[in-house]
Protein backbone atom coordinates (compact mmCIF):
# COMPACT_ATOMS: atom_id res chain seq x y z
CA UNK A 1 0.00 0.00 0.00
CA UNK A 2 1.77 3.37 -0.70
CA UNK A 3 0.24 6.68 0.78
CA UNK A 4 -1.66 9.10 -1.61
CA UNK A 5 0.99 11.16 -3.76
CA UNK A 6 0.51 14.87 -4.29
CA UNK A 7 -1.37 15.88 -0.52
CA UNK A 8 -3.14 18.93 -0.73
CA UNK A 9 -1.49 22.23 1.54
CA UNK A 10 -4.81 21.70 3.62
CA UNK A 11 -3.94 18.21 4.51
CA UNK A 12 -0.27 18.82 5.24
CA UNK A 13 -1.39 21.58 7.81
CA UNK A 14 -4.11 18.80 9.15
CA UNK A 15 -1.13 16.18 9.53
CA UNK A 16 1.24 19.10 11.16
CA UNK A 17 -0.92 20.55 13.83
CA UNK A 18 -3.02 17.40 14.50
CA UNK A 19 -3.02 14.25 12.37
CA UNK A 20 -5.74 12.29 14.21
CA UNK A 21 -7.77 14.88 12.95
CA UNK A 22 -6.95 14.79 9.71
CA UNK A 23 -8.83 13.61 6.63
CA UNK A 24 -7.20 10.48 5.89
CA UNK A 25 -8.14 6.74 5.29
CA UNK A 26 -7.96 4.41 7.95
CA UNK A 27 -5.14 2.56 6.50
CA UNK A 28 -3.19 5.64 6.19
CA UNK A 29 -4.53 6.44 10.32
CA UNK A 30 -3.44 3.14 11.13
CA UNK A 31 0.05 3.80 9.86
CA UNK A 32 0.55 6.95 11.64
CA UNK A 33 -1.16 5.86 15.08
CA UNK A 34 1.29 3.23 14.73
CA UNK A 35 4.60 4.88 13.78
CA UNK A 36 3.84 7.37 16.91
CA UNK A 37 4.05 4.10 18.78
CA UNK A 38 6.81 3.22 17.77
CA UNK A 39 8.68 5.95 18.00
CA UNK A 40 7.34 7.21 21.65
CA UNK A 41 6.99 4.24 23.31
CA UNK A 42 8.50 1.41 21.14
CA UNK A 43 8.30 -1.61 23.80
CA UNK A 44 4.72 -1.26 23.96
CA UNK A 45 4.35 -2.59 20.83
CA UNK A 46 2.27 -5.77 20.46
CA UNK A 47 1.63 -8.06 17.85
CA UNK A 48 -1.83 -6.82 18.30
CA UNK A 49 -0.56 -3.66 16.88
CA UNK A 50 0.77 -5.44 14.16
CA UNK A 51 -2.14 -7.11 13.37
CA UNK A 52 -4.28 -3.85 13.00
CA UNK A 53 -1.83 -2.60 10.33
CA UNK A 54 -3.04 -5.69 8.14
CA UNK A 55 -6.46 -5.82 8.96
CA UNK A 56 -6.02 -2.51 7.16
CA UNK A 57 -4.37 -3.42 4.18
CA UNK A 58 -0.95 -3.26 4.52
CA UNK A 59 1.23 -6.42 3.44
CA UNK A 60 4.01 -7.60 5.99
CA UNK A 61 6.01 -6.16 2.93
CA UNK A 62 4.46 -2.77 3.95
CA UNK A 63 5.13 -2.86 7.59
CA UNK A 64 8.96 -3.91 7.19
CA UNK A 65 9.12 -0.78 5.80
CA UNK A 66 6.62 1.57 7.80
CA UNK A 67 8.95 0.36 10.79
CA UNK A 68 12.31 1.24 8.86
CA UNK A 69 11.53 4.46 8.18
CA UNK A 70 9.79 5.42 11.50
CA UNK A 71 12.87 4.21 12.65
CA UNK A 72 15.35 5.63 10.24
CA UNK A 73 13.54 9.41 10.88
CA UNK A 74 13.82 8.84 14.61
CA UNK A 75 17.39 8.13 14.11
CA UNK A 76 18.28 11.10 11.67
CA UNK A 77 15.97 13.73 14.40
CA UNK A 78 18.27 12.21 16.85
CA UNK A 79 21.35 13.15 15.00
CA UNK A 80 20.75 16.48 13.92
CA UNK A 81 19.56 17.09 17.30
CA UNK A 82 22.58 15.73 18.88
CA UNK A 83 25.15 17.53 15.84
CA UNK A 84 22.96 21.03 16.26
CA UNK A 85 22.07 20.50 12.57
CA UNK A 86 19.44 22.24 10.79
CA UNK A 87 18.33 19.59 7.99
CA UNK A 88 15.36 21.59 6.41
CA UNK A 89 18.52 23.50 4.55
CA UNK A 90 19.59 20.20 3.30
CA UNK A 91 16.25 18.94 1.73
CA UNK A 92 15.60 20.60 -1.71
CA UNK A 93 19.02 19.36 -2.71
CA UNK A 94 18.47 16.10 -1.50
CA UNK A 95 14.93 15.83 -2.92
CA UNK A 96 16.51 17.59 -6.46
CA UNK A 97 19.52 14.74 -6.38
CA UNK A 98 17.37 11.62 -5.21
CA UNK A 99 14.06 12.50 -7.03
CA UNK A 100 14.65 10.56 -10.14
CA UNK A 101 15.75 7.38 -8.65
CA UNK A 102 13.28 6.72 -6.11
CA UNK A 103 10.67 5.01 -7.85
CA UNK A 104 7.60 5.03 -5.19
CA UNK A 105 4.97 3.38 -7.00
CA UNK A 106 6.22 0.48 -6.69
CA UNK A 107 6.34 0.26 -2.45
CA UNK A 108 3.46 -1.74 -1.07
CA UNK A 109 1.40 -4.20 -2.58
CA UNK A 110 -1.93 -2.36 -1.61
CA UNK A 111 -5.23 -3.48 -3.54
CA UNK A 112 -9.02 -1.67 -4.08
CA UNK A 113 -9.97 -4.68 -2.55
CA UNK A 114 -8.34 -4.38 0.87
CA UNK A 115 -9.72 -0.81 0.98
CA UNK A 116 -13.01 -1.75 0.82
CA UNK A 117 -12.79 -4.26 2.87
CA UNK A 118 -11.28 -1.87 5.27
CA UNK A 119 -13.71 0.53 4.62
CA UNK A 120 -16.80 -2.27 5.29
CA UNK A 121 -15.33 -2.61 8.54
């Protein structure tokens, strides 16, 4: 399953000042309720946890990587932080290099099917 490309300005601001109230799916919820675990309190997480993220659609595929990059961003916050970086000067040219070999349609393995069924639920 791979998030929606090209979010609106509306729902950035949603996902910055409060994300549980922003209009998302609940697969996409699920994911971020999730990653917020893991990243504030990571030994509370269950297999029960786990299990929600498929009931919503995402492949084991999917959450390999949902956990990798949680993890990955906690890591990189953690250095900067540590370093007194500022990354936000960094990103354009990263984004600008990267861009054209980061092919993200093809992360997940997310089906119409699984929404709906998410969706019936």
């Amino acid at each position: 399953m791979a998030l929606r490309a090209g979010g609106t300005e509306t729902l950035t601001q949603q996902l910055k000042s409060n994300y549980r109230q922003a209009a998302v799916t609940e697969a996409e919820m699920a994911l971020m309720e999730f990653a917020e675990l893991l990243t504030v309190q990571p030994s509370n997480v269950r297999e029960s946890d786990i299990e929600r993220l498929r009931e919503v659609g995402w492949t084991d595929e999917d959450i390999v990587d949902i956990v990798h990059q949680t993890a990955l961003f906690s890591y990189m916050n953690r250095v900067s932080e540590g370093l007194g970086i500022d990354l936000e000067q960094y990103m354009a040219t990263i984004e600008a290099r990267d861009g054209a070999a980061i092919d993200i349609s093809k992360w997940g393995h997310y089906s119409e099917e699984a929404d709906e069924a998410a969706s019936a639920s």
